[in-house]
Protein backbone atom coordinates (compact mmCIF):
# COMPACT_ATOMS: atom_id res chain seq x y z
CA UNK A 1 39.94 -47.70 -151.30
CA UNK A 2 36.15 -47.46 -150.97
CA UNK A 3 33.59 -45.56 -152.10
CA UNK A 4 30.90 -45.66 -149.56
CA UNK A 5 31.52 -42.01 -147.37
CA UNK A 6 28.54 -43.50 -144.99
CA UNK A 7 30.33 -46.35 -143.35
CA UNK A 8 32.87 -44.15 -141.80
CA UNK A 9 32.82 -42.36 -138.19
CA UNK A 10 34.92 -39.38 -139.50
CA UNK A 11 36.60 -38.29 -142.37
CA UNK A 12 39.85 -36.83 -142.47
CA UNK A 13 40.97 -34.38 -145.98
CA UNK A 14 45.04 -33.82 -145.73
CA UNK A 15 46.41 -30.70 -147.74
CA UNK A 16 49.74 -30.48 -148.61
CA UNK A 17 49.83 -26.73 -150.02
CA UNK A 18 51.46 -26.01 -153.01
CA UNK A 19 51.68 -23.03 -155.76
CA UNK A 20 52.58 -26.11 -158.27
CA UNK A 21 51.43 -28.62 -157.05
CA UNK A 22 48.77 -29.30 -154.13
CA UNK A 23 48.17 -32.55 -152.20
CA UNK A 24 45.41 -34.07 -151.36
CA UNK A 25 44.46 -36.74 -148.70
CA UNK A 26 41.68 -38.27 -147.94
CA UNK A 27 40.94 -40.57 -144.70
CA UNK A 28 38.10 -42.58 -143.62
CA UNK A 29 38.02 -43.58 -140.10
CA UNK A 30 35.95 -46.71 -139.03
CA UNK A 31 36.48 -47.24 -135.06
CA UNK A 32 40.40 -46.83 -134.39
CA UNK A 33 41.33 -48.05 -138.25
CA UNK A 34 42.22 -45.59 -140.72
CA UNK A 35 41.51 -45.78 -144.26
CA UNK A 36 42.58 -44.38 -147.63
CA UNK A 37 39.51 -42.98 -149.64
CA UNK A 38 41.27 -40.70 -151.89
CA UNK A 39 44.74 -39.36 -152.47
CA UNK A 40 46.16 -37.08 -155.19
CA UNK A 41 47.39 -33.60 -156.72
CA UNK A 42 45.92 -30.38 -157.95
CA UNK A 43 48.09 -29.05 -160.92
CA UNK A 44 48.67 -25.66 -160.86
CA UNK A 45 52.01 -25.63 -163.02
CA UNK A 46 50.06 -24.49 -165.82
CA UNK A 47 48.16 -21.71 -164.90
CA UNK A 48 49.51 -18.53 -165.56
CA UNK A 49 48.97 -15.81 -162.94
CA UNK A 50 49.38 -16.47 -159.11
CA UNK A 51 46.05 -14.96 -158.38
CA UNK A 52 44.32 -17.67 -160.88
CA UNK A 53 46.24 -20.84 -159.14
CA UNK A 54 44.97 -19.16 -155.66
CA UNK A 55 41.30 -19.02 -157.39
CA UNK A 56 41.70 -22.45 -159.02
CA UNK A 57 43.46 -23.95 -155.81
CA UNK A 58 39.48 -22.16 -153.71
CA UNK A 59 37.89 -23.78 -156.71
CA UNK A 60 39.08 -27.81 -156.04
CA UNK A 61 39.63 -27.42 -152.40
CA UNK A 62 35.82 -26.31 -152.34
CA UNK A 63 35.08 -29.24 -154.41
CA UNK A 64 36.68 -32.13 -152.97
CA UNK A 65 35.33 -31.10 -149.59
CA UNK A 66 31.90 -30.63 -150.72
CA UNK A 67 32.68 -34.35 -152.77
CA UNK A 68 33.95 -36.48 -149.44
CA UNK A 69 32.10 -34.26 -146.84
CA UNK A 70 35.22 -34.29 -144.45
CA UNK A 71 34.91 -33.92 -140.66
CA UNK A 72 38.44 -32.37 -140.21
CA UNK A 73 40.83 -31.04 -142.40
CA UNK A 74 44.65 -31.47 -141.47
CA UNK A 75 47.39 -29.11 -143.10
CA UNK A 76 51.19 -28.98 -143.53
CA UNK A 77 51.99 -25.88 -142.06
CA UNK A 78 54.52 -23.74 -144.59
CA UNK A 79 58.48 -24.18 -143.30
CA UNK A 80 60.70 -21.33 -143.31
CA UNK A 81 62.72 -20.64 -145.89
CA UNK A 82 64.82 -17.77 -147.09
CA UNK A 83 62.87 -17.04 -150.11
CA UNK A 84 60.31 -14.10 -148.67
CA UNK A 85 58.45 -13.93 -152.26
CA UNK A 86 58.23 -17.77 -152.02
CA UNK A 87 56.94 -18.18 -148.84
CA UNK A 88 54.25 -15.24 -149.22
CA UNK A 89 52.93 -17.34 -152.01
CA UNK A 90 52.80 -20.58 -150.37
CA UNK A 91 51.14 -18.89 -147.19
CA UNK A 92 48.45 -17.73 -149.79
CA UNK A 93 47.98 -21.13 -150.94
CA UNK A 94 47.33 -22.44 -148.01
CA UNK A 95 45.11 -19.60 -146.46
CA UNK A 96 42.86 -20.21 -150.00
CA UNK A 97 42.53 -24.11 -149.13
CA UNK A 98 41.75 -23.20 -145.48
CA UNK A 99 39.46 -20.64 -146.66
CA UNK A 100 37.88 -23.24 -148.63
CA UNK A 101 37.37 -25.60 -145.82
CA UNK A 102 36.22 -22.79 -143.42
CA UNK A 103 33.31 -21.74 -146.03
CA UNK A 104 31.74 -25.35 -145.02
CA UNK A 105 32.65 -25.04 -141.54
CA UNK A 106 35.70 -27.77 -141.46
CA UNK A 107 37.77 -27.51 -138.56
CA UNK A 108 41.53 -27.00 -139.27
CA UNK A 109 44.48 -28.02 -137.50
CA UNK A 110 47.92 -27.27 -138.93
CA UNK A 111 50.76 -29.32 -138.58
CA UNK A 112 54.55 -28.64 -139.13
CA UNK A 113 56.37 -31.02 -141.59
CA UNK A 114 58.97 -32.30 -138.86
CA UNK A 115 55.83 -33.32 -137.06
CA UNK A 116 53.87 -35.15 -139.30
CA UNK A 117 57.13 -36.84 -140.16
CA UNK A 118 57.83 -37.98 -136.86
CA UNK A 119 54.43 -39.25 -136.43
CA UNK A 120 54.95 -41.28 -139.98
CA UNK A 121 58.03 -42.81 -139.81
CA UNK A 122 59.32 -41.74 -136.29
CA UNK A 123 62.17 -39.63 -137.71
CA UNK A 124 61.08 -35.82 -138.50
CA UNK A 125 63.96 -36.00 -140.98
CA UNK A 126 62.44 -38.51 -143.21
CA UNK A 127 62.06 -38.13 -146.96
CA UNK A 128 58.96 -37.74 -148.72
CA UNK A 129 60.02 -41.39 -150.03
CA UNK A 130 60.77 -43.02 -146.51
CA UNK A 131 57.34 -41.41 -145.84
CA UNK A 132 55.70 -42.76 -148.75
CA UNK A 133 56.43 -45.70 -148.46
CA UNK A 134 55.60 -45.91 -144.92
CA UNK A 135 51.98 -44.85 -145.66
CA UNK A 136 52.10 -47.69 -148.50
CA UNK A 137 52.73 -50.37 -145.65
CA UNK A 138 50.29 -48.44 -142.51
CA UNK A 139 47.31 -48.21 -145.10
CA UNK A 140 48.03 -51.34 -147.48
CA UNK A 141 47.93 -49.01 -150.57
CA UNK A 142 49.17 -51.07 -153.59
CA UNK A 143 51.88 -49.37 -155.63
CA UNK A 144 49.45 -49.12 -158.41
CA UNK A 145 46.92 -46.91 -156.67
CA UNK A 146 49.99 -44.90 -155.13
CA UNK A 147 50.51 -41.41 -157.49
CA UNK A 148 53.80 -40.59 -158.24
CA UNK A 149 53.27 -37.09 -156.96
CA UNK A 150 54.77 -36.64 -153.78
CA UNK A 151 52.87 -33.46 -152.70
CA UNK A 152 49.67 -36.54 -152.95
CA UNK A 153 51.59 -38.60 -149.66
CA UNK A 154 52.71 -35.76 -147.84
CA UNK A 155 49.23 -34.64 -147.81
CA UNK A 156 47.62 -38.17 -146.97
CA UNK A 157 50.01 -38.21 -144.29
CA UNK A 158 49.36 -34.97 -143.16
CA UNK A 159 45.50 -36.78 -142.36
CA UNK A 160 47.04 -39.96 -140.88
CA UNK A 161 48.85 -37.64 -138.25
CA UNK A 162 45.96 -35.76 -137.44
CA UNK A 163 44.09 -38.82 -136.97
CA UNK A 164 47.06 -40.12 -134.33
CA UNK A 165 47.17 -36.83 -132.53
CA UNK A 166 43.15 -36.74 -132.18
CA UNK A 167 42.81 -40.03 -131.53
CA UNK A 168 45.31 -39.85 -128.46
CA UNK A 169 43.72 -40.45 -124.83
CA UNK A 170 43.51 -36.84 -123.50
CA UNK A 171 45.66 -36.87 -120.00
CA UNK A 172 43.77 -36.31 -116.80
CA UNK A 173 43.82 -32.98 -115.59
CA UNK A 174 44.31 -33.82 -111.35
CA UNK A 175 47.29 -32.47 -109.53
CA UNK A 176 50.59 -33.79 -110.48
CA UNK A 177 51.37 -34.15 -106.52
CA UNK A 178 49.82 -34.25 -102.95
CA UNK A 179 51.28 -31.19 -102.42
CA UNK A 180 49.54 -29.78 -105.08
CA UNK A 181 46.72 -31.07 -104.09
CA UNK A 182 46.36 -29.76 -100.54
CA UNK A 183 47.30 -26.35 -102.06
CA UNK A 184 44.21 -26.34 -104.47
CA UNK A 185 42.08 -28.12 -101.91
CA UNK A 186 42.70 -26.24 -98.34
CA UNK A 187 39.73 -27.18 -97.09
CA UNK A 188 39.33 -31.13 -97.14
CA UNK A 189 42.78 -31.56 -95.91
CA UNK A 190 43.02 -31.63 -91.79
């Protein structure tokens, strides 16, 4: 991991939100090669009150993007569960992160968690292991540096997938056909 925020062309922040625990990514992108710069978890376990963990969870956001000045912020969109009171609170938690971002003028893009698992591993049922481990090899992070957090990887790979999907070519826009083409173009055909 480096420490130097200047020799990268973009910098990617992952969030993984969380009401317990929130993960944090950070990428560095030099040319087409991603880098690790920073990975790990807010703890919010302890705080008492949901309205203090959504103030704490402002608080660090706010922080780590005004620490590693990121271009782009990539987060795991909440999955659907059948706990309503559960998912209102995780939606909060991630609208406070975004809100976070937003205040510094971030861009956001939101990814669902089958997504960024398929562009991991290539399986969108992966575990958060598989997909640990996986980032371990793709960004040559030593087990040492790796947290044990989980909610840490998920959000570092919630970065590495945003950096795939905007680093794709974008597709030419032309007609798919000649037909196609004569219809949009009556007037050089004869």
């Amino acid at each position: 991991m480096t420490e130097s925020l200047k020799e990268f062309d973009r910098i990617i922040i992952g969030i993984d939100p969380g009401t317990n625990f929130m993960g944090y990514g950070i990428l560095g992108v030099k040319g087409k090669k991603p880098e690790t710069i920073a990975l790990g978890v807010i703890h919010l376990n302890k705080i008492n009150g949901h309205y203090l963990k959504l103030r704490r969870i402002y608080e660090r956001v706010l922080s780590l993007v005004e620490q590693y000045l990121p271009n782009e912020m990539a987060i795991e969109a909440p999955f659907f569960g059948k706990n309503v009171q559960s998912m209102l609170k995780l939606g909060r938690a991630q609208g406070v992160a975004m809100a976070a971002a937003l205040s510094r003028d971030v861009p956001i893009t939101e990814y669902e968690p089958r997504k960024i698992k398929m562009a991991i591993t290539g399986n969108g049922a992966s575990s958060k292991e598989q997909i640990r481990e996986m980032l371990r090899r793709i960004l040559n992070i030593s087990n040492e540096v790796m947290p044990p957090e989980l909610d840490a990887t998920d959000a570092l790979a919630a970065a590495l997938c945003h950096f795939y999907e905007s680093s794709r070519p974008i597709p030419a826009s032309g007609p798919k056909s000649w037909k196609e083409f004569i219809q949009k173009n009556p007037d050089r055909v004869k």
